[in-house]
C-alpha atoms as a PDB file:
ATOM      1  CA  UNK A   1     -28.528  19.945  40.571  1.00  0.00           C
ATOM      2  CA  UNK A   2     -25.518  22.006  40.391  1.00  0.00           C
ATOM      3  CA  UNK A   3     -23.272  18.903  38.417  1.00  0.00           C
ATOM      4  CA  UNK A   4     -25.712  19.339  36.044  1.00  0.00           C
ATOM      5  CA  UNK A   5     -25.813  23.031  35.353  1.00  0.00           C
ATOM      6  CA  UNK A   6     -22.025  22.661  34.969  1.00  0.00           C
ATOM      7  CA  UNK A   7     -22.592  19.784  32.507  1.00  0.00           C
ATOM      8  CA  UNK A   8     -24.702  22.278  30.624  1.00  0.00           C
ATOM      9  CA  UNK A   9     -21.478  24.729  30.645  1.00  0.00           C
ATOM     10  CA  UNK A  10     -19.230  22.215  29.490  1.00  0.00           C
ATOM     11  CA  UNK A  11     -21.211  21.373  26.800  1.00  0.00           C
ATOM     12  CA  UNK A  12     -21.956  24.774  25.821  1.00  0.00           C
ATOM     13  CA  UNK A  13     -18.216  26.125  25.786  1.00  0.00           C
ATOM     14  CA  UNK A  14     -16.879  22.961  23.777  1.00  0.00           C
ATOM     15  CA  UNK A  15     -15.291  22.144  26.969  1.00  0.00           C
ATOM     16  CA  UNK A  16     -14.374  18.344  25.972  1.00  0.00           C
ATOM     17  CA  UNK A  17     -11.736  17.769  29.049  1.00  0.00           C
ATOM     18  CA  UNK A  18     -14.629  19.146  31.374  1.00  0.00           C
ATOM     19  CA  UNK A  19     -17.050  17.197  29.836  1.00  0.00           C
ATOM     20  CA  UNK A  20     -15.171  13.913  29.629  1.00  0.00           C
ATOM     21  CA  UNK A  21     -15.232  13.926  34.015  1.00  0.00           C
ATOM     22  CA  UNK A  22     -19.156  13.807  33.603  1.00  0.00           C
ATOM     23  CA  UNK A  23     -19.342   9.960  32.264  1.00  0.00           C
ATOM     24  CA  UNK A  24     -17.921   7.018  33.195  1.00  0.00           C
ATOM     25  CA  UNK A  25     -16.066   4.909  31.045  1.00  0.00           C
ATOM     26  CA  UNK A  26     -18.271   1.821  30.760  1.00  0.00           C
ATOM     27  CA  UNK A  27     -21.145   5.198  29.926  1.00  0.00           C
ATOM     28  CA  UNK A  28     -24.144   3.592  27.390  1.00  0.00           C
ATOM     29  CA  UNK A  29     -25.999   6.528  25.726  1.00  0.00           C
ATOM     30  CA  UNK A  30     -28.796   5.512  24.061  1.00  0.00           C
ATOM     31  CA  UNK A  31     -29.824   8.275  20.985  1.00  0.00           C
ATOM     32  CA  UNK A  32     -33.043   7.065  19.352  1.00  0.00           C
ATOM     33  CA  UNK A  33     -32.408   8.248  16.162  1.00  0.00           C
ATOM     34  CA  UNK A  34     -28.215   7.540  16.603  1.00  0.00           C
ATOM     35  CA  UNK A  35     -28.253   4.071  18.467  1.00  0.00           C
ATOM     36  CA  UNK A  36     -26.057   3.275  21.091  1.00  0.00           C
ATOM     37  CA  UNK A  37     -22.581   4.283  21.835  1.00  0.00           C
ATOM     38  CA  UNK A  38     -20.011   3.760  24.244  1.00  0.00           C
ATOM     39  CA  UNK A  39     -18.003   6.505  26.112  1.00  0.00           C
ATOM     40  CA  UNK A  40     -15.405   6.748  23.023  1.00  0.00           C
ATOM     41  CA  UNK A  41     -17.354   7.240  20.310  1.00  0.00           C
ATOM     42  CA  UNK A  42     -19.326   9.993  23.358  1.00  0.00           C
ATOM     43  CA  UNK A  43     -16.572  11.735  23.904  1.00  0.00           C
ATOM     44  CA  UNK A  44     -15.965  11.286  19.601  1.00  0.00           C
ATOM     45  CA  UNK A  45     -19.404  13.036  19.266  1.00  0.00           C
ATOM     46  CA  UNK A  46     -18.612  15.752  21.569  1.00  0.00           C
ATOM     47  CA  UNK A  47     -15.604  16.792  19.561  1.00  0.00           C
ATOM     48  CA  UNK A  48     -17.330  16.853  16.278  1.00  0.00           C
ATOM     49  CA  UNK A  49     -20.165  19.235  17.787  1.00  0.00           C
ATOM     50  CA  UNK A  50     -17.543  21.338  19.500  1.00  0.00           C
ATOM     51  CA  UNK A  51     -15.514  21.776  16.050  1.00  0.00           C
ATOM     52  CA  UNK A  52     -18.568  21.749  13.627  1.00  0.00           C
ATOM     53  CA  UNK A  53     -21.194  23.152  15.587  1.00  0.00           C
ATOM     54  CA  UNK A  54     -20.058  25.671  18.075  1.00  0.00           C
ATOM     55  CA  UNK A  55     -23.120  27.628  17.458  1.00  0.00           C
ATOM     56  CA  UNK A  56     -25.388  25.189  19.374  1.00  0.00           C
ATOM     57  CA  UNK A  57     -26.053  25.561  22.936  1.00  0.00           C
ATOM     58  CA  UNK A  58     -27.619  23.381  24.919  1.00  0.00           C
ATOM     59  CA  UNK A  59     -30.856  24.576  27.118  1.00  0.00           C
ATOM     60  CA  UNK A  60     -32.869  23.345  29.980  1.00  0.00           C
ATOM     61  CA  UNK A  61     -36.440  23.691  29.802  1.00  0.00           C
ATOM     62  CA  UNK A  62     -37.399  25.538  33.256  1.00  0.00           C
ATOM     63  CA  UNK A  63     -39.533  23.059  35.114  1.00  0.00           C
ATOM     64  CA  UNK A  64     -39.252  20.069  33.243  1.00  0.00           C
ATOM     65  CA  UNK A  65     -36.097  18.567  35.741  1.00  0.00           C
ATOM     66  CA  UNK A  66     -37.306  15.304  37.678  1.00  0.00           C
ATOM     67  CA  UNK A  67     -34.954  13.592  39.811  1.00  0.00           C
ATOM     68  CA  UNK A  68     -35.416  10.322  41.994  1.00  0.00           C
ATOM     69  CA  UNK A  69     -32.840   8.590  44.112  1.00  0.00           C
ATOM     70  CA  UNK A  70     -31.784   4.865  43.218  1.00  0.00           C
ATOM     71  CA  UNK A  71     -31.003   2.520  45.715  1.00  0.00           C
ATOM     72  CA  UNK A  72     -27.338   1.953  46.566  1.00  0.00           C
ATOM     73  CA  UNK A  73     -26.425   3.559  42.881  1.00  0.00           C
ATOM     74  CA  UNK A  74     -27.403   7.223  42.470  1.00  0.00           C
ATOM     75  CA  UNK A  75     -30.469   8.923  41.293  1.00  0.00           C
ATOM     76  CA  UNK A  76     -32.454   9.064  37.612  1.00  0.00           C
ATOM     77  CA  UNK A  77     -32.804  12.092  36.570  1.00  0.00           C
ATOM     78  CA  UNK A  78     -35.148  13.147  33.517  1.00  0.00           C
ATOM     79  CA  UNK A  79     -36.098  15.993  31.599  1.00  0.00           C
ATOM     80  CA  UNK A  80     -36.511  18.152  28.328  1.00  0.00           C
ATOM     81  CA  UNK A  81     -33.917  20.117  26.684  1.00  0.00           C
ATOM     82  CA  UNK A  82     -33.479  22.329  24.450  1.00  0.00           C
ATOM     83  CA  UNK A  83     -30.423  22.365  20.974  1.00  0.00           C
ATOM     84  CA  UNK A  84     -30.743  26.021  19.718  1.00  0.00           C
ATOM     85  CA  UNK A  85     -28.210  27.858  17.365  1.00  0.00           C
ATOM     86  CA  UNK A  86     -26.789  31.021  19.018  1.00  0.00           C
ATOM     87  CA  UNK A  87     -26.632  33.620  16.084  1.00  0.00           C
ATOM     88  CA  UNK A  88     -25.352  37.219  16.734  1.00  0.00           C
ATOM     89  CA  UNK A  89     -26.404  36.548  20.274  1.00  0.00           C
ATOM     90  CA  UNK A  90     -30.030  35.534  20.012  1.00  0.00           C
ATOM     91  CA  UNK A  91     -30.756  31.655  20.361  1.00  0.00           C
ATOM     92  CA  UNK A  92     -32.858  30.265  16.998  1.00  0.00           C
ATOM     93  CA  UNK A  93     -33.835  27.428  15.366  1.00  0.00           C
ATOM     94  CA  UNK A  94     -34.575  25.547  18.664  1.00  0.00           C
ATOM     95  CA  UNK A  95     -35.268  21.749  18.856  1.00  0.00           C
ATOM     96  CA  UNK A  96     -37.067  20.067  21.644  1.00  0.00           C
ATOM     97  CA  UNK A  97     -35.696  16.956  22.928  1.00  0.00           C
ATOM     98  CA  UNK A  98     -36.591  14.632  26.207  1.00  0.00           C
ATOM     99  CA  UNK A  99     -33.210  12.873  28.222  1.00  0.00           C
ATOM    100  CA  UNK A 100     -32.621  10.687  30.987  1.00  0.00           C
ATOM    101  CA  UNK A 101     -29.741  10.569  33.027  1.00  0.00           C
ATOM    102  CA  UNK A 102     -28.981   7.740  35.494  1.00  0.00           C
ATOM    103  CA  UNK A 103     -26.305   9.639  37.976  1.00  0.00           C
ATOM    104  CA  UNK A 104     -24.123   6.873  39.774  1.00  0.00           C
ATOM    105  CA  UNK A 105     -22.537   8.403  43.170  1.00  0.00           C
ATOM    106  CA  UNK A 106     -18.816   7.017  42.491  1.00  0.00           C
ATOM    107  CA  UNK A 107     -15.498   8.024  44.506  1.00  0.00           C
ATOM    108  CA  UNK A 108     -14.744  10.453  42.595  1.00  0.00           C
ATOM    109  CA  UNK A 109     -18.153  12.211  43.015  1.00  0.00           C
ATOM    110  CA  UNK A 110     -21.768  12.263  40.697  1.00  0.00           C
ATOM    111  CA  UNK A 111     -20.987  10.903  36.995  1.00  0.00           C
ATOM    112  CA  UNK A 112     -23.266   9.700  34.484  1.00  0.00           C
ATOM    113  CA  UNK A 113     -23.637   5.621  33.564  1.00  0.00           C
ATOM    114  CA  UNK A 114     -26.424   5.776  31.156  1.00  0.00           C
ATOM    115  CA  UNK A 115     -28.162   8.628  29.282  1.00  0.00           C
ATOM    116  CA  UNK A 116     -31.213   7.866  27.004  1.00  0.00           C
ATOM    117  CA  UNK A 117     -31.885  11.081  24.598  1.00  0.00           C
ATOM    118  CA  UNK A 118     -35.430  10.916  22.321  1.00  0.00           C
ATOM    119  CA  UNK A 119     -37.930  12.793  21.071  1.00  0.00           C
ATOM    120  CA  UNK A 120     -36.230  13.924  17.963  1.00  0.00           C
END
């Protein structure tokens, strides 16, 4: 899913203005350990990784990518994933995590409603 791999990129670079086109603004993301939060206090989170914790890159697991089409909405898509801290260009100290992503096709293109991150 190439929307995807560039969501990884955004993410990665501390691209926020990238990675604010990726939601949509009524977005739920549900964090098992974090709760539930709105596109704000999202696109809030972003900036505090980006400024705080530049280090961390965000990795798909090869193979672990599902994706099913929904209906008159969009698809589900689920996975695993991976936060690692990039030190002196080697990737350490690597969480595992499982997400889903519910992709809603929109005028404006593919753009995630609802993410559900757990696992951690």
């Amino acid at each position: 899913m190439e929307r995807d791999s560039t969501l990884f990129s955004a993410a990665n670079s501390g691209d926020i203005d990238k990675l604010k086109t990726f939601f949509t603004k009524d977005l739920e993301f549900f964090h098992d350990t974090g709760g539930l939060a709105g596109y704000e206090e999202t696109v809030d989170n972003f900036l505090k990784v980006a400024k705080n914790y530049a280090y961390t890159r965000r990795i798909l697991v090869p193979g672990t990518v599902e994706v099913y089409p929904v209906k008159d909405y969009g698809a589900i898509q689920s996975g695993v994933h991976q936060f690692c801290r990039l030190e002196n260009g080697v990737l350490t100290h690597c969480g595992t995590f499982k997400f889903v992503h519910i992709w809603k096709h929109t005028d404006e293109g593919w753009m995630i409603s609802r993410v559900v991150s757990y696992g951690h």
